[in-house]
PDB file of N, CA and C in Angstrom:
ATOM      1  N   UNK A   1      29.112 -23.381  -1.206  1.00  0.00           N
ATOM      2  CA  UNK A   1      28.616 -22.770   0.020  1.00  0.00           C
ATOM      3  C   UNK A   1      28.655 -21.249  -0.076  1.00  0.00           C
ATOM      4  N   UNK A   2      29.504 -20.569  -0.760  1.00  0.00           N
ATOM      5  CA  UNK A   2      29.928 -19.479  -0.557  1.00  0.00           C
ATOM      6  C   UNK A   2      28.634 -18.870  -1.934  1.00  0.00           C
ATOM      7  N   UNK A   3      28.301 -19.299  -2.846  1.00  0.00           N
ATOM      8  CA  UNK A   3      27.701 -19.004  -3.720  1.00  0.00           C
ATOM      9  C   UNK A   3      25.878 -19.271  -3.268  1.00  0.00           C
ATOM     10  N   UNK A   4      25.669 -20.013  -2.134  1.00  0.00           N
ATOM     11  CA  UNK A   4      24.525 -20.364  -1.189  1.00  0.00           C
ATOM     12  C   UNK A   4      24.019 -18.850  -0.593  1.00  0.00           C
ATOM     13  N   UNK A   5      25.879 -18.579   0.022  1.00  0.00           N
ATOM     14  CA  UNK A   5      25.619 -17.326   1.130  1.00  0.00           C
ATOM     15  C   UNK A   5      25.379 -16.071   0.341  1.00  0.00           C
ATOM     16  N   UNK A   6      25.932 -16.153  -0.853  1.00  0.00           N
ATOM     17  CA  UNK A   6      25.596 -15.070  -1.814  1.00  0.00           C
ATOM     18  C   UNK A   6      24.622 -14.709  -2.202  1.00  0.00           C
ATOM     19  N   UNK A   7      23.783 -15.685  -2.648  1.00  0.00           N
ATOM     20  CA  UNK A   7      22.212 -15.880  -3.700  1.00  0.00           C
ATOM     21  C   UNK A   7      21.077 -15.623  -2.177  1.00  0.00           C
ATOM     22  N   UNK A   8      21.534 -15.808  -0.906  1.00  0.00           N
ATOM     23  CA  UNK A   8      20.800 -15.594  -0.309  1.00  0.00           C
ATOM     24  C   UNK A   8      21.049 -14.066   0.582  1.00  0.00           C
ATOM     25  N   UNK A   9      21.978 -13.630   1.069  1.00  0.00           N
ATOM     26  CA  UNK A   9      22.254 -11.975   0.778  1.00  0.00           C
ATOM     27  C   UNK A   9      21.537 -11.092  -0.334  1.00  0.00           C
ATOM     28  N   UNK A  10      21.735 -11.572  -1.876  1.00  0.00           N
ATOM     29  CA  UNK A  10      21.490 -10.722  -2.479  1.00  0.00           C
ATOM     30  C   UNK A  10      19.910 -10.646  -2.544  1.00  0.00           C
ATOM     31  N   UNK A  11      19.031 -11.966  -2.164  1.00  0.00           N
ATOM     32  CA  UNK A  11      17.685 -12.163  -1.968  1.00  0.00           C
ATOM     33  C   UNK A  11      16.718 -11.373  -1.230  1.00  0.00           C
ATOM     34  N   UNK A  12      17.645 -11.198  -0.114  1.00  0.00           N
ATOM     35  CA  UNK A  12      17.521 -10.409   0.859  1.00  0.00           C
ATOM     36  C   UNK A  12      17.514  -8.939   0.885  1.00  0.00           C
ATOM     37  N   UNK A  13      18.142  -8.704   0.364  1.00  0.00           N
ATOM     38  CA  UNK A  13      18.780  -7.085  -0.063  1.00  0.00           C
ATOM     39  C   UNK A  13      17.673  -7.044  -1.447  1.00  0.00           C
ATOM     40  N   UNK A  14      17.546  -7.370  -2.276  1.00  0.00           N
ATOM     41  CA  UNK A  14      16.180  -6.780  -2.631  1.00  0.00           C
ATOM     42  C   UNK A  14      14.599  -7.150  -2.466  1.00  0.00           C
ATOM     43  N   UNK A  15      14.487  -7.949  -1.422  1.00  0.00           N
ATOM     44  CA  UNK A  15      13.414  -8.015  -0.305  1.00  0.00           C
ATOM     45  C   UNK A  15      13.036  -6.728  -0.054  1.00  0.00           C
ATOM     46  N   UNK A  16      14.382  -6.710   0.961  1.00  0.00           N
ATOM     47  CA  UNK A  16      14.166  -5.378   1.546  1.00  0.00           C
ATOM     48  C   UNK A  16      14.262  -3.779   0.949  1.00  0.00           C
ATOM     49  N   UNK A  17      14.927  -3.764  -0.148  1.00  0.00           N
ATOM     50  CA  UNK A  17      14.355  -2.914  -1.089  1.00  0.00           C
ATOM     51  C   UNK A  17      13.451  -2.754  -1.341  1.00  0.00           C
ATOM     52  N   UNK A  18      12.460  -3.599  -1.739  1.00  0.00           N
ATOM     53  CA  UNK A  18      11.390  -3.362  -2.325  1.00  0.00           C
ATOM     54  C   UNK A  18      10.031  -2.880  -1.502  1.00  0.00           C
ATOM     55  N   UNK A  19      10.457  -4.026  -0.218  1.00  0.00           N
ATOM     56  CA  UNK A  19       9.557  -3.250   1.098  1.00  0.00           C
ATOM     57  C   UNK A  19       9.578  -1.900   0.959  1.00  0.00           C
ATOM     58  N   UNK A  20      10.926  -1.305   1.183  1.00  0.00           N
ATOM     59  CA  UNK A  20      11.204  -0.007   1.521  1.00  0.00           C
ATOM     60  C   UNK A  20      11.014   1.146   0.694  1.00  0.00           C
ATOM     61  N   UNK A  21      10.615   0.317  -0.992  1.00  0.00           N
ATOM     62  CA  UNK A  21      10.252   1.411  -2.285  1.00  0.00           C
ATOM     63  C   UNK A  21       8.397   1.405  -1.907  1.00  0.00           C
ATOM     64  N   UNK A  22       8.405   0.520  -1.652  1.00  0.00           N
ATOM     65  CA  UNK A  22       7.009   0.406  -1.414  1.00  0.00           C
ATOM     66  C   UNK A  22       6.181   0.824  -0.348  1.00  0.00           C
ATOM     67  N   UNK A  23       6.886   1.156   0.832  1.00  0.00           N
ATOM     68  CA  UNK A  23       6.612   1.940   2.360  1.00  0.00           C
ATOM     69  C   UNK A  23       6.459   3.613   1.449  1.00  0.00           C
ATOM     70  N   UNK A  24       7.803   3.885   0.657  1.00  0.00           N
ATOM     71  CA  UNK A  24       8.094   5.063   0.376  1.00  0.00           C
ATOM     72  C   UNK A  24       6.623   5.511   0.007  1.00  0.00           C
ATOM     73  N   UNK A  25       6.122   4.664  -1.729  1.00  0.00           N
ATOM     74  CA  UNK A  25       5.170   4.949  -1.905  1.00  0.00           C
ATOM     75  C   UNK A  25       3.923   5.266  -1.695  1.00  0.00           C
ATOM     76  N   UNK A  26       3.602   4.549  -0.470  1.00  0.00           N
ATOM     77  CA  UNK A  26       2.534   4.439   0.268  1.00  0.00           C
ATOM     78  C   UNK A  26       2.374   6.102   1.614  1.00  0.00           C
ATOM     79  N   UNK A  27       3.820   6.445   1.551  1.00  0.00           N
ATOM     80  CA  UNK A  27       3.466   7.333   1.927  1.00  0.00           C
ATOM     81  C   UNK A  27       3.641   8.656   1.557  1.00  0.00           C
ATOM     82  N   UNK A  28       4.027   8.709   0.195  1.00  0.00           N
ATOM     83  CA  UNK A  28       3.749   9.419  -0.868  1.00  0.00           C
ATOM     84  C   UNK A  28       2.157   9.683  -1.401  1.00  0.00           C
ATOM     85  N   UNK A  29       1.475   8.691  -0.992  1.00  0.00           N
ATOM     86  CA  UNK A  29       0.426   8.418  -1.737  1.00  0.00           C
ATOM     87  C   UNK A  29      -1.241   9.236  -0.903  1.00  0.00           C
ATOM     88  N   UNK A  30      -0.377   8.804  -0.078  1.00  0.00           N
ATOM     89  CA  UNK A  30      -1.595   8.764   1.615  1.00  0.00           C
ATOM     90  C   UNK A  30      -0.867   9.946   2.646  1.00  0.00           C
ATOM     91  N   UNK A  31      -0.003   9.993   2.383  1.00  0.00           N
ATOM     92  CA  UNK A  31       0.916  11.444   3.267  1.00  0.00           C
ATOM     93  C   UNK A  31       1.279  10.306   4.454  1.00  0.00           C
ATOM     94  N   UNK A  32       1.703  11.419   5.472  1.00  0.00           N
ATOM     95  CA  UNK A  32       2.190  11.422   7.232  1.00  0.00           C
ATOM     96  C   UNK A  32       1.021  11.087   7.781  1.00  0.00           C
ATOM     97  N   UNK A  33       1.384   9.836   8.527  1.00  0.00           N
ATOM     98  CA  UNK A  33       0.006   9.631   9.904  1.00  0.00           C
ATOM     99  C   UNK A  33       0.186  11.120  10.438  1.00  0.00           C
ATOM    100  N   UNK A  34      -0.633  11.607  11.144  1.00  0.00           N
ATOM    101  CA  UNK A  34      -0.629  12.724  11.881  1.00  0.00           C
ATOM    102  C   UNK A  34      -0.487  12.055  13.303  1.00  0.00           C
ATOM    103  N   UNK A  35      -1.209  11.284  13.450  1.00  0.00           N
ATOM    104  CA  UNK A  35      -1.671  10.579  14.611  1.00  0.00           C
ATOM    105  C   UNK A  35      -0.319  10.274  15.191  1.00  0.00           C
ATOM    106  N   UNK A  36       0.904   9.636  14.607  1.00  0.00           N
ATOM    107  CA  UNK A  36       1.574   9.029  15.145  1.00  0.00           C
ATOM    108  C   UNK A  36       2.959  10.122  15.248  1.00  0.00           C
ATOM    109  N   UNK A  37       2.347  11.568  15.299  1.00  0.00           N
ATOM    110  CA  UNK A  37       3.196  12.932  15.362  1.00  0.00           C
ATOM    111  C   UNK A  37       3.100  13.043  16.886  1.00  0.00           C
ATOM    112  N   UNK A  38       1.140  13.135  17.263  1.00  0.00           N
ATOM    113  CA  UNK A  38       0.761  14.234  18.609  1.00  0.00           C
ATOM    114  C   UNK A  38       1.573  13.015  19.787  1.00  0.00           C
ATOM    115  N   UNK A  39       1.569  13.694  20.832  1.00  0.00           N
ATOM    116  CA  UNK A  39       2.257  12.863  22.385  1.00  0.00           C
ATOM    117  C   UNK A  39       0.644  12.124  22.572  1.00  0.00           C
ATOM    118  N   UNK A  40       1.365  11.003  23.172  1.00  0.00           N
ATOM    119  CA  UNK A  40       0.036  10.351  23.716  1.00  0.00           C
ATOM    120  C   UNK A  40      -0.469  10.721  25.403  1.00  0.00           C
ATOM    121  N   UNK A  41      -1.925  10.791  25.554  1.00  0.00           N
ATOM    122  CA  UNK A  41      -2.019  11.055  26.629  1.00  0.00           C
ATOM    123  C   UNK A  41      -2.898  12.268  26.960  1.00  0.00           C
TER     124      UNK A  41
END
């Protein structure tokens, strides 16, 4: 069980790594929305 809760933590944790290398890139790539800087309205 304990080796269940493990393999699925560590699954997780580079899930979400990789999302988050990959957000990075994307906005490395393409810059800052501007759009989502100005106040709405």
């Amino acid at each position: 069980m304990k080796k269940l809760v493990t393999g699925v933590l560590a699954v997780g944790l580079a899930v979400g790594l990789a999302f988050g290398t990959a957000d990075a890139a994307k906005r490395e790539k393409f810059g800052v929305d501007e759009r989502s800087k100005s106040p709405k309205g």
